[in-house]
PDB file of N, CA and C in Angstrom:
ATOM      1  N   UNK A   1     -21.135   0.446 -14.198  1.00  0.00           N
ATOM      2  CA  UNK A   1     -20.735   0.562 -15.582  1.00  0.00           C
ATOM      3  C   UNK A   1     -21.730  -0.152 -16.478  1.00  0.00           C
ATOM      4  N   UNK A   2     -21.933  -1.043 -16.224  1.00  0.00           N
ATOM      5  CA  UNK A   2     -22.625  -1.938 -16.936  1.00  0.00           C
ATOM      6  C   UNK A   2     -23.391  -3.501 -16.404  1.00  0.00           C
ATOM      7  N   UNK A   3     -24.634  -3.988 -16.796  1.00  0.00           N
ATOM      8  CA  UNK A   3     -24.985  -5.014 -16.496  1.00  0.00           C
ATOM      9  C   UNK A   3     -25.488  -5.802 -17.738  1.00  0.00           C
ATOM     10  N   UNK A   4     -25.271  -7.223 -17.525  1.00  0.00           N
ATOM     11  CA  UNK A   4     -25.493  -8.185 -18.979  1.00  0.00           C
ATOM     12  C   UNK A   4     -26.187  -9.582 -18.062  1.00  0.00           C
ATOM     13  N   UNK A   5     -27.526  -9.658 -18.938  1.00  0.00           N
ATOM     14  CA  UNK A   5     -28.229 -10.908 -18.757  1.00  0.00           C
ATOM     15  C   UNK A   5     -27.782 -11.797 -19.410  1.00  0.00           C
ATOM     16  N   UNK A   6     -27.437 -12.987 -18.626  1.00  0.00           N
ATOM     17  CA  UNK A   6     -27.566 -14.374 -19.703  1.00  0.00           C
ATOM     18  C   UNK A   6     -28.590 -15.383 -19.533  1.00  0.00           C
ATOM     19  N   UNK A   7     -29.366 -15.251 -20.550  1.00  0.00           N
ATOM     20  CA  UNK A   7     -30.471 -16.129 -20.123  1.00  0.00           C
ATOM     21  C   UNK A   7     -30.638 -17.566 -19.842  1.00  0.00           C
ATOM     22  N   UNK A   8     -30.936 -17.979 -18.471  1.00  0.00           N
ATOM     23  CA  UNK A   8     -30.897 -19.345 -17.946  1.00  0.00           C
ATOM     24  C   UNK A   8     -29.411 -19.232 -16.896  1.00  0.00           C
ATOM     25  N   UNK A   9     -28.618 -18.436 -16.941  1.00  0.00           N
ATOM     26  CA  UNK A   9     -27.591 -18.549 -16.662  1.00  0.00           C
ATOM     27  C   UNK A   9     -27.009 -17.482 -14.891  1.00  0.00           C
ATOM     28  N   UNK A  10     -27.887 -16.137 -15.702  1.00  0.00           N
ATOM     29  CA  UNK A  10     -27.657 -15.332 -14.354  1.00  0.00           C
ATOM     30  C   UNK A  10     -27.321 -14.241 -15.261  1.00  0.00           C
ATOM     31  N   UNK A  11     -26.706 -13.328 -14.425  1.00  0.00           N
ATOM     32  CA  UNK A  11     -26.249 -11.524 -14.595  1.00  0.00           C
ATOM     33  C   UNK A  11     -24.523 -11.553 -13.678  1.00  0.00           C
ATOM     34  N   UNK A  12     -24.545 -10.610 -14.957  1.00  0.00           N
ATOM     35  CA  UNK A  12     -22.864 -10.308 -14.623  1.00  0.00           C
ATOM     36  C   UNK A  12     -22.759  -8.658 -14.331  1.00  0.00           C
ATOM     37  N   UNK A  13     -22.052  -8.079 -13.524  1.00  0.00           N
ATOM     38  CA  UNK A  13     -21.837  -6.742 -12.927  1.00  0.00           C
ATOM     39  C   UNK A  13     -20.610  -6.598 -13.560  1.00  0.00           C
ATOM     40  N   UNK A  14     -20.279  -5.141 -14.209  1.00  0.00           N
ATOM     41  CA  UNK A  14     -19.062  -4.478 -14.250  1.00  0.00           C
ATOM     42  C   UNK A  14     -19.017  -3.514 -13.705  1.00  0.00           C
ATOM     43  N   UNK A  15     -18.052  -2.574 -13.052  1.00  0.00           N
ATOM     44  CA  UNK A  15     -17.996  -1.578 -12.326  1.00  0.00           C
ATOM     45  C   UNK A  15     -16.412  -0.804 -12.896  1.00  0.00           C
ATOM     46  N   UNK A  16     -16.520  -0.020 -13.283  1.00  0.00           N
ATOM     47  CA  UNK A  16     -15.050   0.613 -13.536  1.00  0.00           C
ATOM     48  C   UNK A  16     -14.467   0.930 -11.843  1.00  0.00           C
ATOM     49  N   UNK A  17     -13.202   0.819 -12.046  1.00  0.00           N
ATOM     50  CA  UNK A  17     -12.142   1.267 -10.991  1.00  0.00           C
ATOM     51  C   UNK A  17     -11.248   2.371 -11.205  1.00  0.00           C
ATOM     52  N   UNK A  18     -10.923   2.683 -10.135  1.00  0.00           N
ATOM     53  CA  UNK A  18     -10.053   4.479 -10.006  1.00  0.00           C
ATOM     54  C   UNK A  18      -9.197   4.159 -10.802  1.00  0.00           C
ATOM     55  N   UNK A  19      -8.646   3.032 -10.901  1.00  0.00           N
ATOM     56  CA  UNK A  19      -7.656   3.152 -12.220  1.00  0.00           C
ATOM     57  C   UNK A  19      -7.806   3.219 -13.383  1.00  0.00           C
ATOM     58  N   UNK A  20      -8.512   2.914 -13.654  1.00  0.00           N
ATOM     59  CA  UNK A  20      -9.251   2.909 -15.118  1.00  0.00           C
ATOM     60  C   UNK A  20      -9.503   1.702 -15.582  1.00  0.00           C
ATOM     61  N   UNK A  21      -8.825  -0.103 -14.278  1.00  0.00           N
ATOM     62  CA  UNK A  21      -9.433  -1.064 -14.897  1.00  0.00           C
ATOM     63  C   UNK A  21     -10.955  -1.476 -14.292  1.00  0.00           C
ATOM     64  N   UNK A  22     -11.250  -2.323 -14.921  1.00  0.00           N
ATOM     65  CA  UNK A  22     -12.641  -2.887 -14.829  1.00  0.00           C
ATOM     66  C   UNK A  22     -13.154  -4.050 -14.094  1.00  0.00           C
ATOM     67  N   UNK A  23     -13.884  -3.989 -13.222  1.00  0.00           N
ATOM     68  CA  UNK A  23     -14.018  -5.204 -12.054  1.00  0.00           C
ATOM     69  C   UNK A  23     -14.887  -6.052 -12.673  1.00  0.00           C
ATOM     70  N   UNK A  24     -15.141  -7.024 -12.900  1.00  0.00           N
ATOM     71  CA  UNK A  24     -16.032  -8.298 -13.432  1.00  0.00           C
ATOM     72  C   UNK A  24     -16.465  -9.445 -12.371  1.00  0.00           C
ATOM     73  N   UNK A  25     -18.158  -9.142 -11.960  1.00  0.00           N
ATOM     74  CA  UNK A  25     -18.303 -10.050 -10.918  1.00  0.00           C
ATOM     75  C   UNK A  25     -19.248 -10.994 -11.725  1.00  0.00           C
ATOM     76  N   UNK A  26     -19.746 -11.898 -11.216  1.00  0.00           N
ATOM     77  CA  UNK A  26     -21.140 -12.848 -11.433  1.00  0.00           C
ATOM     78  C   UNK A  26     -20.976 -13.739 -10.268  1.00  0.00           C
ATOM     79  N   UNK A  27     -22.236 -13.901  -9.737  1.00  0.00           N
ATOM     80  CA  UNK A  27     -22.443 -15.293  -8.624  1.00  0.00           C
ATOM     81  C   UNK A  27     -21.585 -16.456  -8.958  1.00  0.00           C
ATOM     82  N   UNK A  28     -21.557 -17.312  -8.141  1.00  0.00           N
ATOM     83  CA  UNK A  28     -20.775 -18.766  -8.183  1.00  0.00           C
ATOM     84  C   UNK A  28     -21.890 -19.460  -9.034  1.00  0.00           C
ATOM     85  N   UNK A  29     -21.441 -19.688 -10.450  1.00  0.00           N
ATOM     86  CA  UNK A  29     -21.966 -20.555 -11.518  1.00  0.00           C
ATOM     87  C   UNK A  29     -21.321 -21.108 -12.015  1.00  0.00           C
ATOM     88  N   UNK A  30     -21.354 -22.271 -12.697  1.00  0.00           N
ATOM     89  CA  UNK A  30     -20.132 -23.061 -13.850  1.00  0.00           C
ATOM     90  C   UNK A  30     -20.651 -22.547 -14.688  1.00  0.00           C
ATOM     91  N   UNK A  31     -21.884 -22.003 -15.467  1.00  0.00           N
ATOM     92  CA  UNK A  31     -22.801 -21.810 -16.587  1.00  0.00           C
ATOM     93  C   UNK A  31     -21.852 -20.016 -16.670  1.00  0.00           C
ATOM     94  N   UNK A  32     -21.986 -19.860 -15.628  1.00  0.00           N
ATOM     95  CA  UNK A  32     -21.472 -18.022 -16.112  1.00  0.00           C
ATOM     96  C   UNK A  32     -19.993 -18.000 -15.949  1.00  0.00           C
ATOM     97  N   UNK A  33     -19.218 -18.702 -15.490  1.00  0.00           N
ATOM     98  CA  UNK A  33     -18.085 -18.883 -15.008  1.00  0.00           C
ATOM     99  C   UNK A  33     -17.556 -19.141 -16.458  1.00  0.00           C
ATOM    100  N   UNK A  34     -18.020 -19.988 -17.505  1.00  0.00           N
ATOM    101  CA  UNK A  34     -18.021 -21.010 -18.441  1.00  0.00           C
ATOM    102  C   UNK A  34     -17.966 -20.014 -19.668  1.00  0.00           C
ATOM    103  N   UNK A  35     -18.921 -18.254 -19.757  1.00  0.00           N
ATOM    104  CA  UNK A  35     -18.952 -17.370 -20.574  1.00  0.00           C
ATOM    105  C   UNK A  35     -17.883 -16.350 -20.230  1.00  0.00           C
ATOM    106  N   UNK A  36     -17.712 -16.143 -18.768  1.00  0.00           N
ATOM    107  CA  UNK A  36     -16.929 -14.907 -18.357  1.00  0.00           C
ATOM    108  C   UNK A  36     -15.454 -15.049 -17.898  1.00  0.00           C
ATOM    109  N   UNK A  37     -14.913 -16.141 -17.526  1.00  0.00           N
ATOM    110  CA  UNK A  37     -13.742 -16.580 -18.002  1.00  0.00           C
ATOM    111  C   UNK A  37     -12.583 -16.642 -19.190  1.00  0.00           C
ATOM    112  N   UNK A  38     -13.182 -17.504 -20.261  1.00  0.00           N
ATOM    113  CA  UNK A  38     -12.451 -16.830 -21.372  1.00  0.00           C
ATOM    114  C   UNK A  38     -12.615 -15.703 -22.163  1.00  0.00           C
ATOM    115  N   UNK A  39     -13.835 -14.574 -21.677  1.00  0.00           N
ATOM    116  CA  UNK A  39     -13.576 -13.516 -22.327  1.00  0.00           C
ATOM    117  C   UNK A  39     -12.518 -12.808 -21.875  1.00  0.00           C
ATOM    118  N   UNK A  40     -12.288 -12.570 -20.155  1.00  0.00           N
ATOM    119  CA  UNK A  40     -11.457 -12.170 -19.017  1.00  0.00           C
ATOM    120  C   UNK A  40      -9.639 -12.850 -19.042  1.00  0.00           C
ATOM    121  N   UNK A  41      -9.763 -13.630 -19.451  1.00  0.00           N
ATOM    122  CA  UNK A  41      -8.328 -14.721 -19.055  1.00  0.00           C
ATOM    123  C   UNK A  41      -7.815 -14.002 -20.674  1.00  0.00           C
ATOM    124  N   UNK A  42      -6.443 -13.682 -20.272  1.00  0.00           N
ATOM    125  CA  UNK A  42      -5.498 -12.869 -20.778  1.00  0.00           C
ATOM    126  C   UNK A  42      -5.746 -11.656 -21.046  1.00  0.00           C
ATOM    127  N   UNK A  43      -6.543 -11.290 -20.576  1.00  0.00           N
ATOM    128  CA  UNK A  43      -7.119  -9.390 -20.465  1.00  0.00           C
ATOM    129  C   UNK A  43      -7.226  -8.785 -19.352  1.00  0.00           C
ATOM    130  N   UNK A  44      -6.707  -9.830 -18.300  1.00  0.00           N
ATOM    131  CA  UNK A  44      -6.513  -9.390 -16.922  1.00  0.00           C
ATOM    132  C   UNK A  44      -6.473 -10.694 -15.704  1.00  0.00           C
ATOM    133  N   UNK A  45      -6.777 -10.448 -14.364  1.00  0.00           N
ATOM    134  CA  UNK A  45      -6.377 -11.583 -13.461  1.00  0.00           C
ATOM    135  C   UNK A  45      -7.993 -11.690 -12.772  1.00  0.00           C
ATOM    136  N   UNK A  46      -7.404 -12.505 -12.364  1.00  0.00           N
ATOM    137  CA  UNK A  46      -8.893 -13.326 -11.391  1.00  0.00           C
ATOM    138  C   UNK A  46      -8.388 -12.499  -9.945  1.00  0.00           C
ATOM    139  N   UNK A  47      -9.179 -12.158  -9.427  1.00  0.00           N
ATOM    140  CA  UNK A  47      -8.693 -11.709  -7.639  1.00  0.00           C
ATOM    141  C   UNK A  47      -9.946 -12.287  -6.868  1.00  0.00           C
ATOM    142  N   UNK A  48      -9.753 -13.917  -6.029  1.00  0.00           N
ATOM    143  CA  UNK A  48      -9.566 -14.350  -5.700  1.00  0.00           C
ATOM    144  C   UNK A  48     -10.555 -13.600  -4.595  1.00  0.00           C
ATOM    145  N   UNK A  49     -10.057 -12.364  -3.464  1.00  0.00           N
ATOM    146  CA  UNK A  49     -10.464 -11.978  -2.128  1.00  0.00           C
ATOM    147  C   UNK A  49     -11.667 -11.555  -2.472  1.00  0.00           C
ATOM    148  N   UNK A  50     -12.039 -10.690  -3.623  1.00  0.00           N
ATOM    149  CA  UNK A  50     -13.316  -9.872  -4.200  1.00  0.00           C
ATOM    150  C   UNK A  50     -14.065 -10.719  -4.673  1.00  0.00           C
ATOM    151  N   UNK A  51     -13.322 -11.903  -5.548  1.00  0.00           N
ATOM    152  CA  UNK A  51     -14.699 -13.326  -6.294  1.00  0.00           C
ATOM    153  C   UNK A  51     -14.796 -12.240  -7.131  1.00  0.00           C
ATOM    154  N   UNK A  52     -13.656 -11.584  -8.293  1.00  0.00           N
ATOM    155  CA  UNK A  52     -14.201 -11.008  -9.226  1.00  0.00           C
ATOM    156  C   UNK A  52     -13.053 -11.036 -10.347  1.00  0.00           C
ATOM    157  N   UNK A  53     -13.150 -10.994 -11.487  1.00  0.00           N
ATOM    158  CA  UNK A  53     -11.897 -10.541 -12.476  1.00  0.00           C
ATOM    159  C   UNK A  53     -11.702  -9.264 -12.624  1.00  0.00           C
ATOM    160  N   UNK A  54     -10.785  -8.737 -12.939  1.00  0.00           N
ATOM    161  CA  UNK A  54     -10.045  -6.622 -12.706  1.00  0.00           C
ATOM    162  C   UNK A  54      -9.712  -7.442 -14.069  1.00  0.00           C
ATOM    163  N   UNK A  55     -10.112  -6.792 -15.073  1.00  0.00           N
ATOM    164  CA  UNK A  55      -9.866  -6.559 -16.671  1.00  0.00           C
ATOM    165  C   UNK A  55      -9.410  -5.314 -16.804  1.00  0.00           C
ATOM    166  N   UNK A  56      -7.554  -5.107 -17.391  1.00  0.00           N
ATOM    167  CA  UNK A  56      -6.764  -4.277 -17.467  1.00  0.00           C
ATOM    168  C   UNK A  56      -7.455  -3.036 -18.113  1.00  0.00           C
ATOM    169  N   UNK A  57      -7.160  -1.720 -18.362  1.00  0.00           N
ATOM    170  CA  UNK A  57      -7.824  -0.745 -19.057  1.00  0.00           C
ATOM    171  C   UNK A  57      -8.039  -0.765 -20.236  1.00  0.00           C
ATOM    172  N   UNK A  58      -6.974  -1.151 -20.637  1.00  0.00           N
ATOM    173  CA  UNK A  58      -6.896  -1.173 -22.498  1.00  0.00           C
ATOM    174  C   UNK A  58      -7.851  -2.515 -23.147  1.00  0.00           C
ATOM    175  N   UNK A  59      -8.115  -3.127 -21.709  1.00  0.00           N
ATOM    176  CA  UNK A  59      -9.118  -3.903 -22.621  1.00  0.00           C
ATOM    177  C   UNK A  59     -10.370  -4.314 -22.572  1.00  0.00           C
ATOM    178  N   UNK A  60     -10.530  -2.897 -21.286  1.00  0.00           N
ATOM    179  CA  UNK A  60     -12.192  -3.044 -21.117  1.00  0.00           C
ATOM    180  C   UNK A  60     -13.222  -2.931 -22.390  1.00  0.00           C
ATOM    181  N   UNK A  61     -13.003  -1.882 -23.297  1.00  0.00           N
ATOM    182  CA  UNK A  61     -14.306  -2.058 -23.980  1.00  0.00           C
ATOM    183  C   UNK A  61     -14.546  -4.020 -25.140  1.00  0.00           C
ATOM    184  N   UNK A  62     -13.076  -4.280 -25.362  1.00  0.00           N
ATOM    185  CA  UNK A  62     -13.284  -5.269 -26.042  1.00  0.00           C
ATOM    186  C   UNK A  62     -14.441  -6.718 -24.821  1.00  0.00           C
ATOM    187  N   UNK A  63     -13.528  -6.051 -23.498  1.00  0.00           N
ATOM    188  CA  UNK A  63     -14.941  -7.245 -22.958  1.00  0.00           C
ATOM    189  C   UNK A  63     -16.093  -6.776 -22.615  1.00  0.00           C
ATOM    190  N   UNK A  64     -16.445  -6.145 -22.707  1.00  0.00           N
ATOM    191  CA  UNK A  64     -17.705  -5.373 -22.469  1.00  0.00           C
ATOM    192  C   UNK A  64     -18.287  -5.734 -24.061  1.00  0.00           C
ATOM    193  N   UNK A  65     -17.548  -5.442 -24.773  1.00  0.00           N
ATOM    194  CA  UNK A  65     -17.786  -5.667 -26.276  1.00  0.00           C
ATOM    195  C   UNK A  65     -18.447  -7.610 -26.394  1.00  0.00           C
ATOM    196  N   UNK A  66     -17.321  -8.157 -25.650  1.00  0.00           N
ATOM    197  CA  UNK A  66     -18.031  -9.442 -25.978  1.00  0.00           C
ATOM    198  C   UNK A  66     -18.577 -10.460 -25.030  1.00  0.00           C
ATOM    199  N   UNK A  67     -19.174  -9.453 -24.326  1.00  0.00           N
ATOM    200  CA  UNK A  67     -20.260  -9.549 -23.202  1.00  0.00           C
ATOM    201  C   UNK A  67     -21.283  -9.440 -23.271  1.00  0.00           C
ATOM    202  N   UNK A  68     -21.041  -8.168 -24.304  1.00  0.00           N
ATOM    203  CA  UNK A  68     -22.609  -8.072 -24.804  1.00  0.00           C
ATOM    204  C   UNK A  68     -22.801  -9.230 -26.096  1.00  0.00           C
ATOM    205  N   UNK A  69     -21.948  -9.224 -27.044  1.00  0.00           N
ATOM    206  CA  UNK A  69     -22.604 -10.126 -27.722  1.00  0.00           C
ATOM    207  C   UNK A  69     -22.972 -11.766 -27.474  1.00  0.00           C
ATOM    208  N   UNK A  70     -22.136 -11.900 -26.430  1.00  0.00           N
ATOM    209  CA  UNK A  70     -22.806 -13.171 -25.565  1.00  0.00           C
ATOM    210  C   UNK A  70     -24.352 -13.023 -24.948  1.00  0.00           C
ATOM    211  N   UNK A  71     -24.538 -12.528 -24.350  1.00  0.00           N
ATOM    212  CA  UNK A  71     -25.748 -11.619 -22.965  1.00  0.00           C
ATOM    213  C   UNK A  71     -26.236 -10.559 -23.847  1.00  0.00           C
ATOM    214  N   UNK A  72     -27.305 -10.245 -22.625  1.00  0.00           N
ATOM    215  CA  UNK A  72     -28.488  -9.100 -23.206  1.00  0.00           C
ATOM    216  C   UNK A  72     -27.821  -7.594 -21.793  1.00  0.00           C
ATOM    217  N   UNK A  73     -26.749  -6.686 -22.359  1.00  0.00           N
ATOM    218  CA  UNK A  73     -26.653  -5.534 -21.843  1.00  0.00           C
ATOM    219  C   UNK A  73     -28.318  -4.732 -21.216  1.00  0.00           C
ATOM    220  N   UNK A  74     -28.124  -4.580 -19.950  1.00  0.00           N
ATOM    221  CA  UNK A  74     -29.274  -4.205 -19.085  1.00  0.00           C
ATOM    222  C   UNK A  74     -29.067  -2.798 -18.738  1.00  0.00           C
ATOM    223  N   UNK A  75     -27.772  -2.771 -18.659  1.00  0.00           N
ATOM    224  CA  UNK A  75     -27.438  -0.969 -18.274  1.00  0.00           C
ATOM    225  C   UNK A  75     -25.967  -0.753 -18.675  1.00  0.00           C
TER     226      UNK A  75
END
């Protein structure tokens, strides 16, 4: 779906899911953990087995939306 640079910080992966929500990964960072957390927290859950956040449908574009204006969108 999408990829976002943060500079000094790392790259974050989104991937849409068959359901229509949105998977949110990044490596083990406090620095990216620190941006992609509160965009994610109340727009969906942390899952824990994957090391990724599932951001509900209705509110993927708003984080994608402020993902990018955090980060530099790569794809």
């Amino acid at each position: 779906m999408a990829i976002f640079v943060f500079d000094g910080k790392g790259v974050v992966e989104t991937r849409e899911l068959p359901s229509g929500d949105m998977a949110v990964r990044h490596p083990i960072s406090d620095g990216l953990r620190d941006i992609v957390e509160p965009i994610c927290r109340g727009r969906g859950h942390w899952k824990a087995e994957f090391n990724n956040w599932i951001v509900f449908r209705q509110f993927v574009g708003a984080v994608l939306n402020d993902l990018e204006m955090r980060g530099r969108r790569m794809a």
